[in-house]
PDB file of N, CA and C in Angstrom:
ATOM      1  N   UNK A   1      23.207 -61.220  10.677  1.00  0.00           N
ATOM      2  CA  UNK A   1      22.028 -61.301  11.525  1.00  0.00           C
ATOM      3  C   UNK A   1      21.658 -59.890  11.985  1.00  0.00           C
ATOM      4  N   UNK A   2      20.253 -59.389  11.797  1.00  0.00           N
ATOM      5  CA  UNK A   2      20.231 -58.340  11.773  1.00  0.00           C
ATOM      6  C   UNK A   2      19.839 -58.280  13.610  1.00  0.00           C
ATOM      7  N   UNK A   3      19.549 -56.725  14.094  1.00  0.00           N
ATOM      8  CA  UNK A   3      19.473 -56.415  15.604  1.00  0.00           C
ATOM      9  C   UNK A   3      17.974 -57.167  15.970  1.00  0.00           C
ATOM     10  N   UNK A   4      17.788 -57.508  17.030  1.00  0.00           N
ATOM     11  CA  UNK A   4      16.178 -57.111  17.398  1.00  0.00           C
ATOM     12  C   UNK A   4      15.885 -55.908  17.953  1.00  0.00           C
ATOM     13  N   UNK A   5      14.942 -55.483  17.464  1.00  0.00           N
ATOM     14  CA  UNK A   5      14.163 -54.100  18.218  1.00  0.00           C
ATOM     15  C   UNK A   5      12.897 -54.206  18.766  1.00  0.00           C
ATOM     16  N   UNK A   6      12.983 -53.340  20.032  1.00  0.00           N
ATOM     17  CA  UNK A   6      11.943 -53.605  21.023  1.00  0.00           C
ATOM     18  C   UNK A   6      11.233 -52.407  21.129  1.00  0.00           C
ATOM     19  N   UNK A   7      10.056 -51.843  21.095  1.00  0.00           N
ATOM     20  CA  UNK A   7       9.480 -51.037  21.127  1.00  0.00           C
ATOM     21  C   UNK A   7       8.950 -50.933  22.794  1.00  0.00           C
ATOM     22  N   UNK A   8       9.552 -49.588  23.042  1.00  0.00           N
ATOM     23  CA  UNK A   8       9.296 -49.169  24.733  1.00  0.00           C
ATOM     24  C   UNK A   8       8.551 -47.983  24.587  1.00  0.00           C
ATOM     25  N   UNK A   9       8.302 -47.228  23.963  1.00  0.00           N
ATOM     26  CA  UNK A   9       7.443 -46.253  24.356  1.00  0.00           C
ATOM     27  C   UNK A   9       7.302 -44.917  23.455  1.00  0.00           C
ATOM     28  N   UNK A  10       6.509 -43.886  23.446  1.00  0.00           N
ATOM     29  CA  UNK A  10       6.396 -42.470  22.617  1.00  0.00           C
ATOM     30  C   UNK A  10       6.818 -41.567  23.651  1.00  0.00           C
ATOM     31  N   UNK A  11       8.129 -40.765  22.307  1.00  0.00           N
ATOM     32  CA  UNK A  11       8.823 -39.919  23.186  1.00  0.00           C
ATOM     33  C   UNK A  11       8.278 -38.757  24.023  1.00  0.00           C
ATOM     34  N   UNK A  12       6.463 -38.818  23.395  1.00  0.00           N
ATOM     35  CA  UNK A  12       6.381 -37.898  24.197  1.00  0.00           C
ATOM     36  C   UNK A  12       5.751 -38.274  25.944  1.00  0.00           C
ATOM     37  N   UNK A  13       6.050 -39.599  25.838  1.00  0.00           N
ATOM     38  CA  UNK A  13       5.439 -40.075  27.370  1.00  0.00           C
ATOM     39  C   UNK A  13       6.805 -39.584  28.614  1.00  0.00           C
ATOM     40  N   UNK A  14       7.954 -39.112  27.843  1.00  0.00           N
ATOM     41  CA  UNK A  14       9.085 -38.896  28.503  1.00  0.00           C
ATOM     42  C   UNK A  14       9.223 -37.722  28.675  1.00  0.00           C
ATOM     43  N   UNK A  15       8.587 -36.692  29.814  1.00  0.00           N
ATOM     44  CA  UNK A  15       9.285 -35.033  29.607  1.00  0.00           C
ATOM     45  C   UNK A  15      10.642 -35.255  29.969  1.00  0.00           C
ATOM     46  N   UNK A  16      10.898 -33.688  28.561  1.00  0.00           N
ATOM     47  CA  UNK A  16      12.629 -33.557  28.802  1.00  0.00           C
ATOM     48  C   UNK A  16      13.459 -33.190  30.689  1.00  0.00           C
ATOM     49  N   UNK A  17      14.376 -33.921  30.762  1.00  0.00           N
ATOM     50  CA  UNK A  17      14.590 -33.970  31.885  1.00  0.00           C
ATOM     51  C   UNK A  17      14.106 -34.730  32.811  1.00  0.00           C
ATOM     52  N   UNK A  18      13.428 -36.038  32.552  1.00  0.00           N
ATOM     53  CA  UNK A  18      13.002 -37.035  33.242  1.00  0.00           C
ATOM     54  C   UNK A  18      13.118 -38.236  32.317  1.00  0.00           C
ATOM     55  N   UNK A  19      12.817 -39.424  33.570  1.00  0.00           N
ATOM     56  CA  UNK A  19      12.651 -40.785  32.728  1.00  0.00           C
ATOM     57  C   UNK A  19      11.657 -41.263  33.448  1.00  0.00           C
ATOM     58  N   UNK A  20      11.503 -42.661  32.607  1.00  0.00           N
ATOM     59  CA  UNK A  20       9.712 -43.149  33.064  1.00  0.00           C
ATOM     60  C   UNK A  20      10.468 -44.756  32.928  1.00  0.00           C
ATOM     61  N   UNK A  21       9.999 -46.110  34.007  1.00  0.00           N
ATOM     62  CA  UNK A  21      10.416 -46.962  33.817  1.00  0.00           C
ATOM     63  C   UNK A  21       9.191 -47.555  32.775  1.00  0.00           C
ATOM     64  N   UNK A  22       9.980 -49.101  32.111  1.00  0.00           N
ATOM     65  CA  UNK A  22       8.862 -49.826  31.164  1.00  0.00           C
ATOM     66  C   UNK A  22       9.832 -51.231  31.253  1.00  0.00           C
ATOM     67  N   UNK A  23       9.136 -51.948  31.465  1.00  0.00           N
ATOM     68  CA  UNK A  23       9.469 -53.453  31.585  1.00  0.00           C
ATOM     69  C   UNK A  23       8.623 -53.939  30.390  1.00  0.00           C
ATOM     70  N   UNK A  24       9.494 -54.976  29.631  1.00  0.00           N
ATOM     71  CA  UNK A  24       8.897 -55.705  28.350  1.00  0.00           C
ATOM     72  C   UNK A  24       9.903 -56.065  28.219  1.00  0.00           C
ATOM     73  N   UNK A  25       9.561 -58.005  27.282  1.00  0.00           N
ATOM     74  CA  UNK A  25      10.157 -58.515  26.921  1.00  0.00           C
ATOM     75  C   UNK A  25      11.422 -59.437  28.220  1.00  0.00           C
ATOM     76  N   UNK A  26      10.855 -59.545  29.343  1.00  0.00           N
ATOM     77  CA  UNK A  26      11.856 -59.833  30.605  1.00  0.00           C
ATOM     78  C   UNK A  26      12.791 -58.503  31.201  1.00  0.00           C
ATOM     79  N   UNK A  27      12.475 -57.528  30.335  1.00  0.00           N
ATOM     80  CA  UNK A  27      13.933 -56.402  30.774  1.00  0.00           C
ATOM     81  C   UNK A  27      12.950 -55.151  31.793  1.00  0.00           C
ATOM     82  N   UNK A  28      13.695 -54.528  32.376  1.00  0.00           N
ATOM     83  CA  UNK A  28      13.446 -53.334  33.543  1.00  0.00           C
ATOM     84  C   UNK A  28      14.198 -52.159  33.364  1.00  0.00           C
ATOM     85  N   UNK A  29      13.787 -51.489  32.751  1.00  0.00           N
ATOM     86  CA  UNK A  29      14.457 -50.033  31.679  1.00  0.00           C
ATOM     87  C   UNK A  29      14.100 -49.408  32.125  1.00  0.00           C
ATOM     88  N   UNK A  30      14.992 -48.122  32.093  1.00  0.00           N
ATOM     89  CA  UNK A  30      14.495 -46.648  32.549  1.00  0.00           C
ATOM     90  C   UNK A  30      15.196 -45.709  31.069  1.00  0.00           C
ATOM     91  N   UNK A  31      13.678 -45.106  30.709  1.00  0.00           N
ATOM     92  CA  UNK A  31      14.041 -44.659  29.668  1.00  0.00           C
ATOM     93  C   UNK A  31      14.066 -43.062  29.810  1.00  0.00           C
ATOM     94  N   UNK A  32      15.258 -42.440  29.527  1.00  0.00           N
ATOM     95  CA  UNK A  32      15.799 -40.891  29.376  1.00  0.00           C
ATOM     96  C   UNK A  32      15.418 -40.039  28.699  1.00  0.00           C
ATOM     97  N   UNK A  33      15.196 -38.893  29.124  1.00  0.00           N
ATOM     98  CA  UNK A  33      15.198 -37.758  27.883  1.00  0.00           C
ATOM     99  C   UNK A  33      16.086 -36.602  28.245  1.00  0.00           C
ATOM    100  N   UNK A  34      17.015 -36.829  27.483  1.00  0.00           N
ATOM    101  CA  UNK A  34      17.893 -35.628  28.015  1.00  0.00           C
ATOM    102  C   UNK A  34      18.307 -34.769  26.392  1.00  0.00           C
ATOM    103  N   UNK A  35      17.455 -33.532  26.582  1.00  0.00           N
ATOM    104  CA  UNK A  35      17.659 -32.509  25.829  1.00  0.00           C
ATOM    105  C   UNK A  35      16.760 -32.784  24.236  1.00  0.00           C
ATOM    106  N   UNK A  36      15.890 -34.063  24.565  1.00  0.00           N
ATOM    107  CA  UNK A  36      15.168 -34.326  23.472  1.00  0.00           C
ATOM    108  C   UNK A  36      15.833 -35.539  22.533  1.00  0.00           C
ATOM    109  N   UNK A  37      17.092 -35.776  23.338  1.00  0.00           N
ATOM    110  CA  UNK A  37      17.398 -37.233  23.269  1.00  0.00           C
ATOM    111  C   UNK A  37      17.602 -37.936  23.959  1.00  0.00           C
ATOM    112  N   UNK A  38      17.275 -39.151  23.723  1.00  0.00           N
ATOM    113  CA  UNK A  38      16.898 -40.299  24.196  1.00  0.00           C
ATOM    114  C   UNK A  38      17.730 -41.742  24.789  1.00  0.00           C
ATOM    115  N   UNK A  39      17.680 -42.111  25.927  1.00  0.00           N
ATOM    116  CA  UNK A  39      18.731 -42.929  26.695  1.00  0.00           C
ATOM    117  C   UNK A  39      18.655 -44.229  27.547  1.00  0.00           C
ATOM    118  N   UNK A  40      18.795 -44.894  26.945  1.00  0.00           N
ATOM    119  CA  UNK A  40      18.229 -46.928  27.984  1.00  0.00           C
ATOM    120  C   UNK A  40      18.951 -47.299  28.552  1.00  0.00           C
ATOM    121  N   UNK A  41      18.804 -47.277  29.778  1.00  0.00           N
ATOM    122  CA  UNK A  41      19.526 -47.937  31.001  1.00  0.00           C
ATOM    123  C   UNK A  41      18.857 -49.118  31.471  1.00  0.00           C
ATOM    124  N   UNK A  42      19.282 -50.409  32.203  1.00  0.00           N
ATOM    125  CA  UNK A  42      18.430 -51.088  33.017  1.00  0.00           C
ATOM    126  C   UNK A  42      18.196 -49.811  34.158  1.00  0.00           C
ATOM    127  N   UNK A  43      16.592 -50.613  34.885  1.00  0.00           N
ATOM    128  CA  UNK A  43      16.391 -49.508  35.572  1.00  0.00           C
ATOM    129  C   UNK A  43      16.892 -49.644  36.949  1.00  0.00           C
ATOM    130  N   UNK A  44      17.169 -51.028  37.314  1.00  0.00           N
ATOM    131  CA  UNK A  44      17.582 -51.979  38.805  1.00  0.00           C
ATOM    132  C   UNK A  44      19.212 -51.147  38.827  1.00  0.00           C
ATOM    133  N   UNK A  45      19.534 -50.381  39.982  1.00  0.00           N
ATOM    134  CA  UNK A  45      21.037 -50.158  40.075  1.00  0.00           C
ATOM    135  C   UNK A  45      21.087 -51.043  40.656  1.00  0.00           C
ATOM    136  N   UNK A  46      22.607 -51.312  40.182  1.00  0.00           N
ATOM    137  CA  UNK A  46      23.584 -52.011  40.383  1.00  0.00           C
ATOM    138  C   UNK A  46      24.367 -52.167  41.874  1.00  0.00           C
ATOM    139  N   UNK A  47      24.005 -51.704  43.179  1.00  0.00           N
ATOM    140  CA  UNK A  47      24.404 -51.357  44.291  1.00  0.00           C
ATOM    141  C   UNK A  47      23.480 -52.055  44.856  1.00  0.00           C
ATOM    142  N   UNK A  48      22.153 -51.641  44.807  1.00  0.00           N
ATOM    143  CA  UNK A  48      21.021 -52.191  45.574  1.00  0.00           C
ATOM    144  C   UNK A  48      19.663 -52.156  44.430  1.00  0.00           C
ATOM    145  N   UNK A  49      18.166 -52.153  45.288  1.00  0.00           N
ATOM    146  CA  UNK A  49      17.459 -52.075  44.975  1.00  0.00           C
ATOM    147  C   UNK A  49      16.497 -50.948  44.404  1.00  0.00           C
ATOM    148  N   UNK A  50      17.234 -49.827  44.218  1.00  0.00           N
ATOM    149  CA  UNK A  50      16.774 -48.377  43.997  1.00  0.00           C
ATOM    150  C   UNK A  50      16.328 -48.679  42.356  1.00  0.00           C
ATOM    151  N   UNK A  51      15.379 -47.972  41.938  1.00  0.00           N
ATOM    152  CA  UNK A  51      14.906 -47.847  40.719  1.00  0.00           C
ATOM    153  C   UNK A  51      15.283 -46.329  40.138  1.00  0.00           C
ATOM    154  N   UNK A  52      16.346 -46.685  39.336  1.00  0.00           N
ATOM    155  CA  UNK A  52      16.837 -45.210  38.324  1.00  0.00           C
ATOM    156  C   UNK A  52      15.698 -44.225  37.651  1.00  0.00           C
ATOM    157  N   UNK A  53      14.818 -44.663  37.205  1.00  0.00           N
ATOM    158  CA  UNK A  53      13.608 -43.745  36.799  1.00  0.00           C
ATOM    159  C   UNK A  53      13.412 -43.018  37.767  1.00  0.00           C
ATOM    160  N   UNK A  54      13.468 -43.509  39.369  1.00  0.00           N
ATOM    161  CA  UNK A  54      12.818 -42.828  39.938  1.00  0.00           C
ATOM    162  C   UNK A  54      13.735 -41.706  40.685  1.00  0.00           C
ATOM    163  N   UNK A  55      14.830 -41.950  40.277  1.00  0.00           N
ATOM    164  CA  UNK A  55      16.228 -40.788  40.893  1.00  0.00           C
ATOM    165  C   UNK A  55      15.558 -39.147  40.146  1.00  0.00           C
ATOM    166  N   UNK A  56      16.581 -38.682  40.990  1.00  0.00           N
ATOM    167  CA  UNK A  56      16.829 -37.298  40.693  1.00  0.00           C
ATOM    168  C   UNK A  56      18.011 -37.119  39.867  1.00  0.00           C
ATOM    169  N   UNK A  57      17.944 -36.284  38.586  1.00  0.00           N
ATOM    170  CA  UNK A  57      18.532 -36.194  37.444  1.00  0.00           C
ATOM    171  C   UNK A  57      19.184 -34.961  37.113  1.00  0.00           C
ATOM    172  N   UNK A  58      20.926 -34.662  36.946  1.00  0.00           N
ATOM    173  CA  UNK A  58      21.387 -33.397  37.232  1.00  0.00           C
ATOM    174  C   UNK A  58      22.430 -33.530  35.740  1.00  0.00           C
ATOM    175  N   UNK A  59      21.707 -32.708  34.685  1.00  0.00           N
ATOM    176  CA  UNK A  59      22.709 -32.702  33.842  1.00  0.00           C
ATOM    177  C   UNK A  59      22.361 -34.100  33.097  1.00  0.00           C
ATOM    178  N   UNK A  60      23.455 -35.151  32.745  1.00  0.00           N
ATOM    179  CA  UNK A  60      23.292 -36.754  32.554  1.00  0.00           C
ATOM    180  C   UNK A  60      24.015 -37.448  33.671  1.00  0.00           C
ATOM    181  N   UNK A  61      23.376 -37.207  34.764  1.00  0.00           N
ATOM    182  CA  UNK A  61      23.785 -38.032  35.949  1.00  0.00           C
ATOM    183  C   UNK A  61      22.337 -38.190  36.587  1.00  0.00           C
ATOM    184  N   UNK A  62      22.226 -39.532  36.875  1.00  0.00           N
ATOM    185  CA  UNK A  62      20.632 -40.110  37.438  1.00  0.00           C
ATOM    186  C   UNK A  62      21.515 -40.755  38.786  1.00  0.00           C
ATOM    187  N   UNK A  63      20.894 -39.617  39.823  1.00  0.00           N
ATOM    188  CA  UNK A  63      21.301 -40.501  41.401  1.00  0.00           C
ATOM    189  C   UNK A  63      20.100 -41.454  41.824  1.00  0.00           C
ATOM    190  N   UNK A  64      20.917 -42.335  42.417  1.00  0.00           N
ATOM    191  CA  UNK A  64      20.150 -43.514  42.584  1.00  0.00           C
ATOM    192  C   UNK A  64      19.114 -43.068  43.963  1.00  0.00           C
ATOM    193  N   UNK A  65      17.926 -43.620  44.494  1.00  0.00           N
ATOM    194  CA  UNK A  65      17.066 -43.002  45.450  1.00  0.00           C
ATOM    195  C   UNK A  65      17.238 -43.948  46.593  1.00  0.00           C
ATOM    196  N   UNK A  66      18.127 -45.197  46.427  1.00  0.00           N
ATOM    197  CA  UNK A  66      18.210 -45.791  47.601  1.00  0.00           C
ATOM    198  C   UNK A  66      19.370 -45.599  48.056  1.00  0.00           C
ATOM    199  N   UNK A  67      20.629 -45.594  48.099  1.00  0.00           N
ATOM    200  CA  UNK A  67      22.229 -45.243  48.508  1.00  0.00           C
ATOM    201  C   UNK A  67      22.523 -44.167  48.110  1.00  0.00           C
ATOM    202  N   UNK A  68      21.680 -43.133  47.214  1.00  0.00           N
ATOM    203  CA  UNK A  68      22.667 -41.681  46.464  1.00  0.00           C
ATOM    204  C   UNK A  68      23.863 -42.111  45.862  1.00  0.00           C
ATOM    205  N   UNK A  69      24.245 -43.062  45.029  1.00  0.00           N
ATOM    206  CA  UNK A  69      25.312 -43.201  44.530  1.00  0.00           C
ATOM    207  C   UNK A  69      24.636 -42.807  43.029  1.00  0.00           C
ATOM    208  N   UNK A  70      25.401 -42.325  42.357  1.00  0.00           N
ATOM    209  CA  UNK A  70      24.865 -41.983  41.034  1.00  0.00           C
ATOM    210  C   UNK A  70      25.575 -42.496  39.580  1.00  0.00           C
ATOM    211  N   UNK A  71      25.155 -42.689  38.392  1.00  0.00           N
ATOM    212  CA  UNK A  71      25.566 -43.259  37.399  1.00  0.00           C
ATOM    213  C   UNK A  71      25.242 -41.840  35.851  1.00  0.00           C
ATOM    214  N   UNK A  72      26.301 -42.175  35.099  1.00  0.00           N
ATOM    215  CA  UNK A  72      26.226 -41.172  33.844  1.00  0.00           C
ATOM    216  C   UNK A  72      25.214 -42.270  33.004  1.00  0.00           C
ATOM    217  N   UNK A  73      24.095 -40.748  32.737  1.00  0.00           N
ATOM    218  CA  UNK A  73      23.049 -41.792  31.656  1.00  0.00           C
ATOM    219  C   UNK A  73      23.421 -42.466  30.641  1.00  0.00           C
ATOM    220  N   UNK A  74      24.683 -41.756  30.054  1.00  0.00           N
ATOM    221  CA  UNK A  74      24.821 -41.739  28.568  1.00  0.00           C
ATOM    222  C   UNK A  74      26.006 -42.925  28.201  1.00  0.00           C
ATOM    223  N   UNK A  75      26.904 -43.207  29.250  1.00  0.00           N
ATOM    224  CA  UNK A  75      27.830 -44.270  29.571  1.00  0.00           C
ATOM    225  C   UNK A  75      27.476 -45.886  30.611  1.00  0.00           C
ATOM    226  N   UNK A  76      26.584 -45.242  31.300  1.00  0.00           N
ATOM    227  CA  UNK A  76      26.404 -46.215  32.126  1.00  0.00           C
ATOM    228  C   UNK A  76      27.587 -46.273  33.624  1.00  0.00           C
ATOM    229  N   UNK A  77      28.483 -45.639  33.529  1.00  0.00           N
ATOM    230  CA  UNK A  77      30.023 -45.724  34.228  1.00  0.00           C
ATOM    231  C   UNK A  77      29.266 -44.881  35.306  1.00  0.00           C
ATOM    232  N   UNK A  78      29.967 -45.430  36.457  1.00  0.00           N
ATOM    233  CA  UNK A  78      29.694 -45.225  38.127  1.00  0.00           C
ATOM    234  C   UNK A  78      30.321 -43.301  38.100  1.00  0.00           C
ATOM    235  N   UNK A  79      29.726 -42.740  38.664  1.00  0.00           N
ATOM    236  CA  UNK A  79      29.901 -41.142  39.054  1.00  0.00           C
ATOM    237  C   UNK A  79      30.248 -41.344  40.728  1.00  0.00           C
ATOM    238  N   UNK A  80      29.298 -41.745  41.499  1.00  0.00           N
ATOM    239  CA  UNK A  80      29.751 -41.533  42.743  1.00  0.00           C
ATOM    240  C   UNK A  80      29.037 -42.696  43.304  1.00  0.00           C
ATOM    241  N   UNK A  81      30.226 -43.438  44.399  1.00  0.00           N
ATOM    242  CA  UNK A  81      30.117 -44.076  45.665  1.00  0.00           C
ATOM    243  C   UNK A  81      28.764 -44.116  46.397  1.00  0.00           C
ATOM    244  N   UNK A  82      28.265 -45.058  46.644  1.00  0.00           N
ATOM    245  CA  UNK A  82      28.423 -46.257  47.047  1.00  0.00           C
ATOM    246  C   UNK A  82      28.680 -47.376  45.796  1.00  0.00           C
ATOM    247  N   UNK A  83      27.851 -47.053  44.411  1.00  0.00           N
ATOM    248  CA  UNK A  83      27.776 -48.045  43.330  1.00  0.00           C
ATOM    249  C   UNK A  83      29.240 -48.065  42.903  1.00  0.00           C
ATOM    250  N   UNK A  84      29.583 -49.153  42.525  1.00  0.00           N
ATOM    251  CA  UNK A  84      30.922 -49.360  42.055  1.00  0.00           C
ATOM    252  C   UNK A  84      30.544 -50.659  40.628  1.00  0.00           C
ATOM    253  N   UNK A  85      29.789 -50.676  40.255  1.00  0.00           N
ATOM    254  CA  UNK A  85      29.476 -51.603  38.852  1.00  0.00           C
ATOM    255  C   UNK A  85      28.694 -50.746  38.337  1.00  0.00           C
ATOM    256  N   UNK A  86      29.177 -50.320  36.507  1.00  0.00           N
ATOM    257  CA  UNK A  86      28.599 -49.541  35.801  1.00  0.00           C
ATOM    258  C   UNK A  86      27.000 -50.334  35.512  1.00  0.00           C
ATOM    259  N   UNK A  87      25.779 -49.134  35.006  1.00  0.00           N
ATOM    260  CA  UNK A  87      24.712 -49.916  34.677  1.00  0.00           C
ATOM    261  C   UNK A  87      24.695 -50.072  33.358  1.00  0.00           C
ATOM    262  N   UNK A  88      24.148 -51.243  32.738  1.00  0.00           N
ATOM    263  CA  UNK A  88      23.881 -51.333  31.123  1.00  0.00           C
ATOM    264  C   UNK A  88      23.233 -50.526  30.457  1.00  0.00           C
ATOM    265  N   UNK A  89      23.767 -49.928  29.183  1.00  0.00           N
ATOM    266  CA  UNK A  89      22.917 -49.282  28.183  1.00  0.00           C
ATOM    267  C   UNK A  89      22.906 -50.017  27.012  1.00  0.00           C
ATOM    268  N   UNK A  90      22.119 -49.313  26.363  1.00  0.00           N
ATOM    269  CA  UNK A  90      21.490 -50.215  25.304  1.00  0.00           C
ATOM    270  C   UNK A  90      21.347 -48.860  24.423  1.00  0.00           C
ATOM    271  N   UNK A  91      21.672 -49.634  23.315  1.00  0.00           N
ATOM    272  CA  UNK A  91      21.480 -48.443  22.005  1.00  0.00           C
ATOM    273  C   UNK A  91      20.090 -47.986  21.790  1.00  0.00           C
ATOM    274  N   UNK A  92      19.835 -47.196  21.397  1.00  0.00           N
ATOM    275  CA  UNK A  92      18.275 -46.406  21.149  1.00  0.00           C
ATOM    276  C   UNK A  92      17.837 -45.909  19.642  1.00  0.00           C
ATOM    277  N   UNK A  93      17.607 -45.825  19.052  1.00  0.00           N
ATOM    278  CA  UNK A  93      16.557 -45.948  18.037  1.00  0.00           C
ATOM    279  C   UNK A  93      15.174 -45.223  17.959  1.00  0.00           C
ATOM    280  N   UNK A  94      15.098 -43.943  17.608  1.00  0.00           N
ATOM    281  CA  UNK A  94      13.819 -43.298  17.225  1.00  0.00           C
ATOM    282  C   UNK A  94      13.406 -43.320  16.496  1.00  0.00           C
ATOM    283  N   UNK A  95      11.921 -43.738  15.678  1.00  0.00           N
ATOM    284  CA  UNK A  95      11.524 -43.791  14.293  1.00  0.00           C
ATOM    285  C   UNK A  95      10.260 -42.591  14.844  1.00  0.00           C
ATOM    286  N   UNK A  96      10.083 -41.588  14.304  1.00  0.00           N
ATOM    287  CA  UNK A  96       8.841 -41.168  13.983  1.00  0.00           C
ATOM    288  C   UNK A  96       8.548 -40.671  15.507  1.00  0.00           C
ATOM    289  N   UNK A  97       8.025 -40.811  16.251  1.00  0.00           N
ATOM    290  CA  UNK A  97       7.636 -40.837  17.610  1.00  0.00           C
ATOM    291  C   UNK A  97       7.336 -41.787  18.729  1.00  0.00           C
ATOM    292  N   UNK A  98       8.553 -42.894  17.673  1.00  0.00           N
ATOM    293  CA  UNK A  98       8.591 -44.279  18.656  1.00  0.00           C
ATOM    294  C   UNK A  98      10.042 -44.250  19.394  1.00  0.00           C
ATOM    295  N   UNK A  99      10.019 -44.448  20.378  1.00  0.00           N
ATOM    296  CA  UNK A  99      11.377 -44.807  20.493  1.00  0.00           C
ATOM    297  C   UNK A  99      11.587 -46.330  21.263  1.00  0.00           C
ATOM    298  N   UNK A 100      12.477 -46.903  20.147  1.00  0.00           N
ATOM    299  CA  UNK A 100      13.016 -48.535  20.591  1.00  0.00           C
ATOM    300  C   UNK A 100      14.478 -48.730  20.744  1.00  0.00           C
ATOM    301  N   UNK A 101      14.692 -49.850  21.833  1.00  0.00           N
ATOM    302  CA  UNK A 101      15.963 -50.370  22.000  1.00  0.00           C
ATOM    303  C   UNK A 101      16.407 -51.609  20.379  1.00  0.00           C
ATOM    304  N   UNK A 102      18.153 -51.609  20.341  1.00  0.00           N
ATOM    305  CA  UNK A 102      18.307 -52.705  19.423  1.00  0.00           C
ATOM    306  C   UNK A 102      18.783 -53.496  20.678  1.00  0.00           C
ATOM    307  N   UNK A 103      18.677 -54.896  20.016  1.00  0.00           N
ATOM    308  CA  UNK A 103      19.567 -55.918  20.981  1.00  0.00           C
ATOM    309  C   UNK A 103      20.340 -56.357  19.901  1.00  0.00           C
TER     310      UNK A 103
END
């Protein structure tokens, strides 16, 4: 059975060193650009109600804007306190100047 792929967005809607959220398909993603590659997180942390797109981004660590607890983009695994549940990533997929998640 092959993956499904979801088409979220053109990489160039992402400057390097930021992310932009995109909801489709039921999901709430915050999509990465770190160094011209590309990174899917849900965007809801896992602590509270803070939206990861909208954190401040040091390196591949996105702190969250409601508790400052922060998460590694590229793992999903908790960096610092208050969050203590890693966030989901999702594999990524660039064709051309698309970039999509597989499920």
């Amino acid at each position: 059975m092959s993956a499904q792929k979801i088409e979220l967005c053109k990489t160039s809607d992402v400057m390097e060193g930021s992310a932009i959220k995109v909801e489709t398909e039921g999901l709430e993603l915050a999509v990465f650009n770190l160094n011209g590659a590309f990174y899917v997180t849900d965007d809801l942390c896992t602590h509270g109600p803070g939206s990861l797109s909208e954190g401040p981004i040091s390196g591949d660590v996105v702190e969250c804007d409601f508790h400052n607890g922060s998460f590694n983009i590229k793992t999903g695994e908790v960096v610092d306190p208050p969050c203590m549940i890693p966030i989901k990533t999702y594999k990524v997929v660039t064709e051309g100047e698309t970039v999509f998640i597989e499920l």
